[in-house]
PDB file of N, CA and C in Angstrom:
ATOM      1  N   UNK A   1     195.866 136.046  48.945  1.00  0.00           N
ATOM      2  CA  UNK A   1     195.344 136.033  50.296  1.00  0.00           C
ATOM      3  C   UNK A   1     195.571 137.404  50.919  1.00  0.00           C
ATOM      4  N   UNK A   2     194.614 137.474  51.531  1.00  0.00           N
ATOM      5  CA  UNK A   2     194.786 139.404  52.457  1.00  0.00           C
ATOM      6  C   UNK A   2     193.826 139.263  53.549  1.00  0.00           C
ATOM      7  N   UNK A   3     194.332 139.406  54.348  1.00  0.00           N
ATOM      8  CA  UNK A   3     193.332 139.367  55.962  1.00  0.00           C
ATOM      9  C   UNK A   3     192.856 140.967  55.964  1.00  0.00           C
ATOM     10  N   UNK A   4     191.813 140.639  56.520  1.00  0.00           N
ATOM     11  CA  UNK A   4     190.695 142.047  56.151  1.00  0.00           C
ATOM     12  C   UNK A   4     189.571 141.847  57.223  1.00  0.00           C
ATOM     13  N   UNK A   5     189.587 143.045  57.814  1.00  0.00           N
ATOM     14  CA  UNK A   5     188.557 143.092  59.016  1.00  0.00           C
ATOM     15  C   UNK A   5     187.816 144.510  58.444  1.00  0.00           C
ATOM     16  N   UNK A   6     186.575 144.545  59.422  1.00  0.00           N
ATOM     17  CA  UNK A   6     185.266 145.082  59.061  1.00  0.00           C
ATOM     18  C   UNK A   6     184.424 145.001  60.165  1.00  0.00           C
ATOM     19  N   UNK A   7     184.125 146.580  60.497  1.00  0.00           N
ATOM     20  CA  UNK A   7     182.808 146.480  60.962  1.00  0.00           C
ATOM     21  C   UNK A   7     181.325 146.899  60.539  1.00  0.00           C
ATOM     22  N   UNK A   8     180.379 145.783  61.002  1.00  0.00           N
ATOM     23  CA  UNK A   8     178.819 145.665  60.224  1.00  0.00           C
ATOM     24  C   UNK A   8     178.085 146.522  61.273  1.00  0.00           C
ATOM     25  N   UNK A   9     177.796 147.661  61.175  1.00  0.00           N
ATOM     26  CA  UNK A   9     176.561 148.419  62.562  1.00  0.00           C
ATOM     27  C   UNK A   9     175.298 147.704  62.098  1.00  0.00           C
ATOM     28  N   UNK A  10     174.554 147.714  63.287  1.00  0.00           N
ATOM     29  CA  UNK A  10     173.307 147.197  63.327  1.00  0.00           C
ATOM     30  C   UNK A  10     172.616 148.138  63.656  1.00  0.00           C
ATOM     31  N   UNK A  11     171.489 148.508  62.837  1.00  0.00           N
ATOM     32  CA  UNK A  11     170.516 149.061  62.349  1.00  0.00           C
ATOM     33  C   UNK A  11     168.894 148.258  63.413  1.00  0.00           C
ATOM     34  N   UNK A  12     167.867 149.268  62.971  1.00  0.00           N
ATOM     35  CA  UNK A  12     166.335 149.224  63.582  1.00  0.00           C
ATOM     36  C   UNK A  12     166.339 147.427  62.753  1.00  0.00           C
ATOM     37  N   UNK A  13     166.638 147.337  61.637  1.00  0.00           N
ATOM     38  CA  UNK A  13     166.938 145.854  60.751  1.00  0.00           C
ATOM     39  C   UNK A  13     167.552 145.041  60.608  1.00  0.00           C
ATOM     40  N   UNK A  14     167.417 144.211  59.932  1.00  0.00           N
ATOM     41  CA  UNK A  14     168.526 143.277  58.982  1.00  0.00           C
ATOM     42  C   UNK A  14     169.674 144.094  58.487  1.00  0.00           C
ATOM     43  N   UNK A  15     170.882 143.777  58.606  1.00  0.00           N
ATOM     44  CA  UNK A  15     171.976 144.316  57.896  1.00  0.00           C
ATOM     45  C   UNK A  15     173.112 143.303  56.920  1.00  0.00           C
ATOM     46  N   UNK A  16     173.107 143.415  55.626  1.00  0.00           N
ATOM     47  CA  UNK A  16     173.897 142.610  54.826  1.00  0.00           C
ATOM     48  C   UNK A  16     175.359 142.950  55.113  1.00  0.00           C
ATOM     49  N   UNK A  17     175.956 142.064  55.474  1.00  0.00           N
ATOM     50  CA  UNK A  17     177.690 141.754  56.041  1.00  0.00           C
ATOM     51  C   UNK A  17     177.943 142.623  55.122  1.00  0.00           C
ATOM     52  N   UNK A  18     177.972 142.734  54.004  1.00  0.00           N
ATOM     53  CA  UNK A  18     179.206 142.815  52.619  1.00  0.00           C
ATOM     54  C   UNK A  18     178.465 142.871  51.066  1.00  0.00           C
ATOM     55  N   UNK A  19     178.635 143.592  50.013  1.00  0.00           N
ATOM     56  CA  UNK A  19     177.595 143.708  48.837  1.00  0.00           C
ATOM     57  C   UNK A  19     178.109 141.825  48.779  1.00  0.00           C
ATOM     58  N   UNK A  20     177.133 141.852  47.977  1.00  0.00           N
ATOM     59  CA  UNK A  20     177.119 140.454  46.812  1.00  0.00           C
ATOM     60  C   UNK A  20     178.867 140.177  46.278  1.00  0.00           C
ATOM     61  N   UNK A  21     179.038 139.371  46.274  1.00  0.00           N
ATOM     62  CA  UNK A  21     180.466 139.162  45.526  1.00  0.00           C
ATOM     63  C   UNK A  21     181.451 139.789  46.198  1.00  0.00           C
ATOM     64  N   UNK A  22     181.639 139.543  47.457  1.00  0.00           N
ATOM     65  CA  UNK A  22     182.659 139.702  48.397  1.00  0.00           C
ATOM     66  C   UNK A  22     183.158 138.826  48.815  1.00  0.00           C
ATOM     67  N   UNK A  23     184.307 137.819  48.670  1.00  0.00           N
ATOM     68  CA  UNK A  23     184.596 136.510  48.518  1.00  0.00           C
ATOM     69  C   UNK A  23     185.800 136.045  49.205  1.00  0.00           C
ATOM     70  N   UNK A  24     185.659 135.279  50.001  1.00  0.00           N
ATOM     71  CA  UNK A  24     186.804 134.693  51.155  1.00  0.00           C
ATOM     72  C   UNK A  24     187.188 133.541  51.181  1.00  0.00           C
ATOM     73  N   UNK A  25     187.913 133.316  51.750  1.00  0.00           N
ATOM     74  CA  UNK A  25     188.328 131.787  51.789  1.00  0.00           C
ATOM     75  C   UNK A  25     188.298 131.295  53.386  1.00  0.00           C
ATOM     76  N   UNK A  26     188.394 132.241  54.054  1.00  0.00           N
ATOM     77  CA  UNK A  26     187.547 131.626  55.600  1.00  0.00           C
ATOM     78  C   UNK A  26     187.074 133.157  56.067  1.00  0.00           C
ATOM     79  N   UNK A  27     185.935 133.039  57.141  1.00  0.00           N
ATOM     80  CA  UNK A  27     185.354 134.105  57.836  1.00  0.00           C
ATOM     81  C   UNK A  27     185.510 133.857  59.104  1.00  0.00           C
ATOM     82  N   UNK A  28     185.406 135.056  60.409  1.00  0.00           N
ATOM     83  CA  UNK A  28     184.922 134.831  61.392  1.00  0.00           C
ATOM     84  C   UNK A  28     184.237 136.064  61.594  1.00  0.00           C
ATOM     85  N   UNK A  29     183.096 135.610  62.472  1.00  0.00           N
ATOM     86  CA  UNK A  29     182.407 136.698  62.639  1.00  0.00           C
ATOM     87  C   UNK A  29     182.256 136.896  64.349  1.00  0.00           C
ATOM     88  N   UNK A  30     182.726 137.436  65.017  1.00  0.00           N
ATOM     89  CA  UNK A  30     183.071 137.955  66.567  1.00  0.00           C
ATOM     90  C   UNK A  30     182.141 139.465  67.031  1.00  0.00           C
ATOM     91  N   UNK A  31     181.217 139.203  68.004  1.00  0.00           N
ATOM     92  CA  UNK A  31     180.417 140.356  68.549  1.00  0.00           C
ATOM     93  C   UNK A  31     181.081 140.618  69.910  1.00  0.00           C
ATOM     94  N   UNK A  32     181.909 141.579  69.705  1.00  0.00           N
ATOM     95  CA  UNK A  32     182.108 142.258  71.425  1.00  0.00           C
ATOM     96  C   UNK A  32     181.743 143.675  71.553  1.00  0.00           C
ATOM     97  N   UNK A  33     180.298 143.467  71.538  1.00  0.00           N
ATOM     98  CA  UNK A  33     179.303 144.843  71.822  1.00  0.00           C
ATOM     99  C   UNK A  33     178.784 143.916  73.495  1.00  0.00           C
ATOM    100  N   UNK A  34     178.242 144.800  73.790  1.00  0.00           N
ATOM    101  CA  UNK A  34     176.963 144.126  75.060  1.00  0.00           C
ATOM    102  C   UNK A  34     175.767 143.841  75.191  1.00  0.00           C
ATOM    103  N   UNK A  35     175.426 143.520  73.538  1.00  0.00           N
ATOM    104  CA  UNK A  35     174.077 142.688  73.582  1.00  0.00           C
ATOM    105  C   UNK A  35     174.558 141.797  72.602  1.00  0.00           C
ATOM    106  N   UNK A  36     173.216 140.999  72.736  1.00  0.00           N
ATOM    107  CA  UNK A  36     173.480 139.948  71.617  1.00  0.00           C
ATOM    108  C   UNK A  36     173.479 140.197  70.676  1.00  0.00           C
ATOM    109  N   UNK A  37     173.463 139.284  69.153  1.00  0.00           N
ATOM    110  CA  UNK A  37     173.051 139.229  67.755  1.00  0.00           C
ATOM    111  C   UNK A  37     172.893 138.244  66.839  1.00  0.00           C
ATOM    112  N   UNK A  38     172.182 138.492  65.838  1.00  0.00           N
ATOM    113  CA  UNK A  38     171.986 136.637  65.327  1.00  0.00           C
ATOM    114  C   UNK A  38     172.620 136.831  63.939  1.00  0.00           C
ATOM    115  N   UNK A  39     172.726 135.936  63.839  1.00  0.00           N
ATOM    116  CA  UNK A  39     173.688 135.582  61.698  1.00  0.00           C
ATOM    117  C   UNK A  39     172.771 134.863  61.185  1.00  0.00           C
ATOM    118  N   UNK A  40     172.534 135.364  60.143  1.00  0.00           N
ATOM    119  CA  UNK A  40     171.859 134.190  59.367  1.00  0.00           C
ATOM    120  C   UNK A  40     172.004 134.761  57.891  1.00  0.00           C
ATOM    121  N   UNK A  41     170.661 134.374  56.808  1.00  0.00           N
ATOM    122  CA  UNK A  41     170.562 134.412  55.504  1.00  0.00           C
ATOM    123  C   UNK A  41     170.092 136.011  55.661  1.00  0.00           C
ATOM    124  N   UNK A  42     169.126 136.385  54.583  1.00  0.00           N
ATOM    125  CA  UNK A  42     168.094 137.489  54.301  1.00  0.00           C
ATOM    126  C   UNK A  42     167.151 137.354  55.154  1.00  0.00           C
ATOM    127  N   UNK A  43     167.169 136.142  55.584  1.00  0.00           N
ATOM    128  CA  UNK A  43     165.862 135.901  56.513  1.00  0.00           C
ATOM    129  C   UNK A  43     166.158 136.002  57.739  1.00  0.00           C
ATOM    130  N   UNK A  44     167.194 136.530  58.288  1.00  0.00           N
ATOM    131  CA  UNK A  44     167.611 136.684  59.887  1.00  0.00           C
ATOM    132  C   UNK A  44     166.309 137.662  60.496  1.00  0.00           C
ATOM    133  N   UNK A  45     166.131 137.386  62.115  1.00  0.00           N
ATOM    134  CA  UNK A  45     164.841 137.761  62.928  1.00  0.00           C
ATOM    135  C   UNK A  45     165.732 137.482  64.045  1.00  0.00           C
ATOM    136  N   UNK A  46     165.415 138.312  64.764  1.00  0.00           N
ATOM    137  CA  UNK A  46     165.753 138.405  66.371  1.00  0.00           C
ATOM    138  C   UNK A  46     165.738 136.811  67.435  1.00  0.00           C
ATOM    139  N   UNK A  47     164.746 136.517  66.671  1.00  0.00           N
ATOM    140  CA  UNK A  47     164.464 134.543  66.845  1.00  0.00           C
ATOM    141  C   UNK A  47     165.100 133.783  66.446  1.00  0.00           C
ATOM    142  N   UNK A  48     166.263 134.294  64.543  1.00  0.00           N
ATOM    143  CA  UNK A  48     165.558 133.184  63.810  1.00  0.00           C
ATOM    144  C   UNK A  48     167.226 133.627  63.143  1.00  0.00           C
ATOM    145  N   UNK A  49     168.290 132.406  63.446  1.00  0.00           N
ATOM    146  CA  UNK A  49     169.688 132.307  63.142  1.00  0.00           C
ATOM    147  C   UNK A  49     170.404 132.198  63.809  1.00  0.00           C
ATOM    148  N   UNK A  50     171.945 132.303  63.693  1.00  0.00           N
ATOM    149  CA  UNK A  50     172.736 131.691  64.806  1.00  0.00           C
ATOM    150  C   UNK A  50     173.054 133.227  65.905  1.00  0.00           C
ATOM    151  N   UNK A  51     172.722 132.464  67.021  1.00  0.00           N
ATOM    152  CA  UNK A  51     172.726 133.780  67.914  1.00  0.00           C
ATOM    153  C   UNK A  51     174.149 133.403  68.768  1.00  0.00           C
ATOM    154  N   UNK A  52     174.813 134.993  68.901  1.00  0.00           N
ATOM    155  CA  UNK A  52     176.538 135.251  68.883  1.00  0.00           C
ATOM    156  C   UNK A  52     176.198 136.203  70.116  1.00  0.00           C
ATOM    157  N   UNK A  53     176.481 135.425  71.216  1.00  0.00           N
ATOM    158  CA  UNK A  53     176.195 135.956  72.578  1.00  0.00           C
ATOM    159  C   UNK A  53     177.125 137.356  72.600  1.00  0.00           C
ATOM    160  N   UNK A  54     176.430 137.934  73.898  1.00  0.00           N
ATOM    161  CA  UNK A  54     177.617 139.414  74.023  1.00  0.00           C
ATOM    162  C   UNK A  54     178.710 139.318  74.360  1.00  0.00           C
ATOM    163  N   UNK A  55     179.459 140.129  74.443  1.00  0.00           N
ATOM    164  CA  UNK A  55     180.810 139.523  75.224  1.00  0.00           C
ATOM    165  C   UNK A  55     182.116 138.898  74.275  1.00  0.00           C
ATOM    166  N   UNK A  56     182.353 139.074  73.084  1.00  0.00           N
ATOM    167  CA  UNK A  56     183.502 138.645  72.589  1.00  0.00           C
ATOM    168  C   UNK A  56     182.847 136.861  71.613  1.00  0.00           C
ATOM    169  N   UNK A  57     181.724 136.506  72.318  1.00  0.00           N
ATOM    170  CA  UNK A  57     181.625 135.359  70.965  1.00  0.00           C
ATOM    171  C   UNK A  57     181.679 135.462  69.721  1.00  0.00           C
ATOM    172  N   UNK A  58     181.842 134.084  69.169  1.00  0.00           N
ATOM    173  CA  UNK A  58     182.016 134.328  67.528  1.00  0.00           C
ATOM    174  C   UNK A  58     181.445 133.462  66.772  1.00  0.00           C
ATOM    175  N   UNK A  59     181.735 132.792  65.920  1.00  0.00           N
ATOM    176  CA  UNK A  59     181.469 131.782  65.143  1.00  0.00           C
ATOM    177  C   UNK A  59     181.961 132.110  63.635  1.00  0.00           C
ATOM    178  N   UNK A  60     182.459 130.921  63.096  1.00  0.00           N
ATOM    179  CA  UNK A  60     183.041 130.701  62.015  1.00  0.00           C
ATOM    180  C   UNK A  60     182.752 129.488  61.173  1.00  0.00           C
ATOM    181  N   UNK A  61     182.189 129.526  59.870  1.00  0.00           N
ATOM    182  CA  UNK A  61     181.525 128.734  59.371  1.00  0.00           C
ATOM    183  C   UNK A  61     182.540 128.268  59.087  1.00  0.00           C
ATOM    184  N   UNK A  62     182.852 126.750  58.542  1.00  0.00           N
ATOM    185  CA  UNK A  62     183.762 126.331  58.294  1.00  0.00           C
ATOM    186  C   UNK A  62     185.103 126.746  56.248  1.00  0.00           C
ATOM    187  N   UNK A  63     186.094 126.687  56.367  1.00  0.00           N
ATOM    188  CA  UNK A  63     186.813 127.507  55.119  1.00  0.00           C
ATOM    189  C   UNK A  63     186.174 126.642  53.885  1.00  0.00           C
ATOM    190  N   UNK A  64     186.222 127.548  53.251  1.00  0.00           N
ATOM    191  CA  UNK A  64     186.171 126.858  51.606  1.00  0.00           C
ATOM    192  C   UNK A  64     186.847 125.760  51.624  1.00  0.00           C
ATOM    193  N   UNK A  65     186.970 125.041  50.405  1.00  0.00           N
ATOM    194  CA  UNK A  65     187.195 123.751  50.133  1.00  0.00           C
ATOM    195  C   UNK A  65     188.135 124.741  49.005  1.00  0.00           C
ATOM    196  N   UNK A  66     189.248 123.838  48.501  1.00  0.00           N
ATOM    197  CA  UNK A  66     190.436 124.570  47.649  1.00  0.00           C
ATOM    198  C   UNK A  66     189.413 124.753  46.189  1.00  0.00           C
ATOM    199  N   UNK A  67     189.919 126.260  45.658  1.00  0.00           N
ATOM    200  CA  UNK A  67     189.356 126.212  44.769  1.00  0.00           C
ATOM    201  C   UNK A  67     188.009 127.057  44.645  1.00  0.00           C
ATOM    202  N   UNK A  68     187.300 126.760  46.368  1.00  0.00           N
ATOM    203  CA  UNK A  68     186.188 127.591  46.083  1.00  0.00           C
ATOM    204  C   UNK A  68     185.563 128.853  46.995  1.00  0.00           C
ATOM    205  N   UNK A  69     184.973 129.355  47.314  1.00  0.00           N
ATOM    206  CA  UNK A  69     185.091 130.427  47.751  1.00  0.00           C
ATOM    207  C   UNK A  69     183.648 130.626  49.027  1.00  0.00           C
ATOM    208  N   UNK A  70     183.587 131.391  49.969  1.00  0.00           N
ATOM    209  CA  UNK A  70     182.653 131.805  50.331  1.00  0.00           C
ATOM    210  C   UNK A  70     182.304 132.977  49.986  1.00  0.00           C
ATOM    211  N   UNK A  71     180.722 133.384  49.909  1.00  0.00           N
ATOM    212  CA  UNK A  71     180.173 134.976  49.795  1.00  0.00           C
ATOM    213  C   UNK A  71     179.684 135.594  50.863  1.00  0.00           C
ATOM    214  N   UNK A  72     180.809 136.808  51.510  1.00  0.00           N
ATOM    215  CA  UNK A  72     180.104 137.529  52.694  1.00  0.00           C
ATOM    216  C   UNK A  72     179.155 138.037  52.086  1.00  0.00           C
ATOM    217  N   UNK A  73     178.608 138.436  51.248  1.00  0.00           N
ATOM    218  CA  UNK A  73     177.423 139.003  50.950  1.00  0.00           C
ATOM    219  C   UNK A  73     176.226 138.827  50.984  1.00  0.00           C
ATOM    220  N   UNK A  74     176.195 136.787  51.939  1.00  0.00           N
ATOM    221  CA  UNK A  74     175.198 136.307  51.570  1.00  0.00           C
ATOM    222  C   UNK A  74     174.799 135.888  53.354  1.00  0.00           C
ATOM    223  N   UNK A  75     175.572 136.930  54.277  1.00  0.00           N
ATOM    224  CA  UNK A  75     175.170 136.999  55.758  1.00  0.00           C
ATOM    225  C   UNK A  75     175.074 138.155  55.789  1.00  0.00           C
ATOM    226  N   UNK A  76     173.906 137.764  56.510  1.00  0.00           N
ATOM    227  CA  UNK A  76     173.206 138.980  57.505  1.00  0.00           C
ATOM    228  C   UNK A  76     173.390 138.529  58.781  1.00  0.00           C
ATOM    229  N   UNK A  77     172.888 140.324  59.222  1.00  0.00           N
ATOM    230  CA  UNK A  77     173.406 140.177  60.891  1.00  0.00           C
ATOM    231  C   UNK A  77     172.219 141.075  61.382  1.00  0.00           C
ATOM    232  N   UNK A  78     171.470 140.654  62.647  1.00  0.00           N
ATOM    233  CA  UNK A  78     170.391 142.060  63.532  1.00  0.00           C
ATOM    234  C   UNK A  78     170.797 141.701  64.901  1.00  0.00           C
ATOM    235  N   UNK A  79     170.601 142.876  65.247  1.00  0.00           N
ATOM    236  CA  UNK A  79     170.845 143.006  66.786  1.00  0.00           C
ATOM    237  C   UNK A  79     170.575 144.577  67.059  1.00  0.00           C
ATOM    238  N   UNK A  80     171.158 144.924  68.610  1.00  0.00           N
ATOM    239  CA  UNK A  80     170.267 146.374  68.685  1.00  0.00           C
ATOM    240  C   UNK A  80     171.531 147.367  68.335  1.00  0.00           C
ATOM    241  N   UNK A  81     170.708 148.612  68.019  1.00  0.00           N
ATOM    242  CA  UNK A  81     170.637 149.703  67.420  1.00  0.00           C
ATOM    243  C   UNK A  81     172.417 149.990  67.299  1.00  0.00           C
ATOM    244  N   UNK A  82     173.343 150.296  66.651  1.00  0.00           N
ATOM    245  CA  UNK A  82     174.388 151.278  66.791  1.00  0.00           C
ATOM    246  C   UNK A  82     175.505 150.146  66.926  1.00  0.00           C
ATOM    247  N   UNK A  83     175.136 148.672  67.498  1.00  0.00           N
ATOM    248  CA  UNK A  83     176.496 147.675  67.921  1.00  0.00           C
ATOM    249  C   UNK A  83     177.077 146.913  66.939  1.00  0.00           C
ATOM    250  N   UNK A  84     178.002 146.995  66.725  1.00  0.00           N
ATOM    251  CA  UNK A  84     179.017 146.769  65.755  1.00  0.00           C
ATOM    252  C   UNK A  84     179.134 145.115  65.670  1.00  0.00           C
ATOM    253  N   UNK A  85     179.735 144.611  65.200  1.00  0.00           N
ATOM    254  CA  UNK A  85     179.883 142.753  64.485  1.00  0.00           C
ATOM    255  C   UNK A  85     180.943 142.765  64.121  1.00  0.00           C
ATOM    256  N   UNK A  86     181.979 142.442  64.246  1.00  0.00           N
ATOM    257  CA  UNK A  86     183.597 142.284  63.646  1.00  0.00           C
ATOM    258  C   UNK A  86     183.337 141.144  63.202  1.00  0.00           C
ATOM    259  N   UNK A  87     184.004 141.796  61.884  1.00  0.00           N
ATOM    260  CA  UNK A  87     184.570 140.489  60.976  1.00  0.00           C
ATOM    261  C   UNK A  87     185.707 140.338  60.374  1.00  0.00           C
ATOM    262  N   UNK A  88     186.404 138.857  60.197  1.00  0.00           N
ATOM    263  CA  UNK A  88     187.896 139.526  59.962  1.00  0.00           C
ATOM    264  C   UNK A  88     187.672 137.901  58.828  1.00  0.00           C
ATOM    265  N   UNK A  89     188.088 138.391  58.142  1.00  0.00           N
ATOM    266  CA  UNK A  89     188.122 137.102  56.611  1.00  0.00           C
ATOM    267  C   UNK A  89     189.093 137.242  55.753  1.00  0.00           C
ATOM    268  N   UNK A  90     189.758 136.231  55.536  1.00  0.00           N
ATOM    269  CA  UNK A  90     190.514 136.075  54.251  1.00  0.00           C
ATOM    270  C   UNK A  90     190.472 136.685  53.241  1.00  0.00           C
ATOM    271  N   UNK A  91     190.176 137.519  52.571  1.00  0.00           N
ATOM    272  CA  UNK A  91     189.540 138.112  51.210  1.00  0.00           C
ATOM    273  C   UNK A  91     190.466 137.815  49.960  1.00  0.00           C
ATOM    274  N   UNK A  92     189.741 137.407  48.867  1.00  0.00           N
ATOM    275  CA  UNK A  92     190.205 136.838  47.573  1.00  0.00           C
ATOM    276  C   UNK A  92     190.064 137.356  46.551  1.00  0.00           C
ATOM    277  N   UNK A  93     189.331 139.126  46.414  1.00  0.00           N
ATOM    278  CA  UNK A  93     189.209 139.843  45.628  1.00  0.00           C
ATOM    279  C   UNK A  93     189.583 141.301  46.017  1.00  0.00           C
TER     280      UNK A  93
END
């Protein structure tokens, strides 16, 4: 177990959390920039995922089950230009 934080900048795009095979045993993901931003798959859109108001919100999918793992690699994040996404996760590799 190793607690490990990270910040994701947001780009004109979609931005992938973490390469492929970045593996945790719980995540949270906390925006205290001053706009919004949304989480989702590859398929995140300004419309289209979980939207993490400004101001310090977060959301945290719920931990692995013993044994198995989550992949930051498999969230994305958009929002505007330059604002950062904290993430702070368990990491298992």
């Amino acid at each position: 177990m190793a607690v490990t934080s990270k910040q994701v900048t947001q780009t004109a795009s979609a931005v992938q959390c973490a390469p492929l095979g970045t593996y945790a045993r719980s995540i949270v993901f906390q925006n205290n920039a001053s706009n919004n931003m949304r989480l989702a798959d590859a398929n995140v859109t300004t419309t289209r995922g979980i939207l993490i108001l400004a101001g310090g919100s977060n959301f945290a999918p719920p931990p692995a089950e013993s044994g198995a793992h989550l992949d930051l690699g498999q969230w994305w994040t958009i929002g505007t230009n330059a604002d950062k996404l904290d993430i702070v996760y368990d990491a298992m590799n």
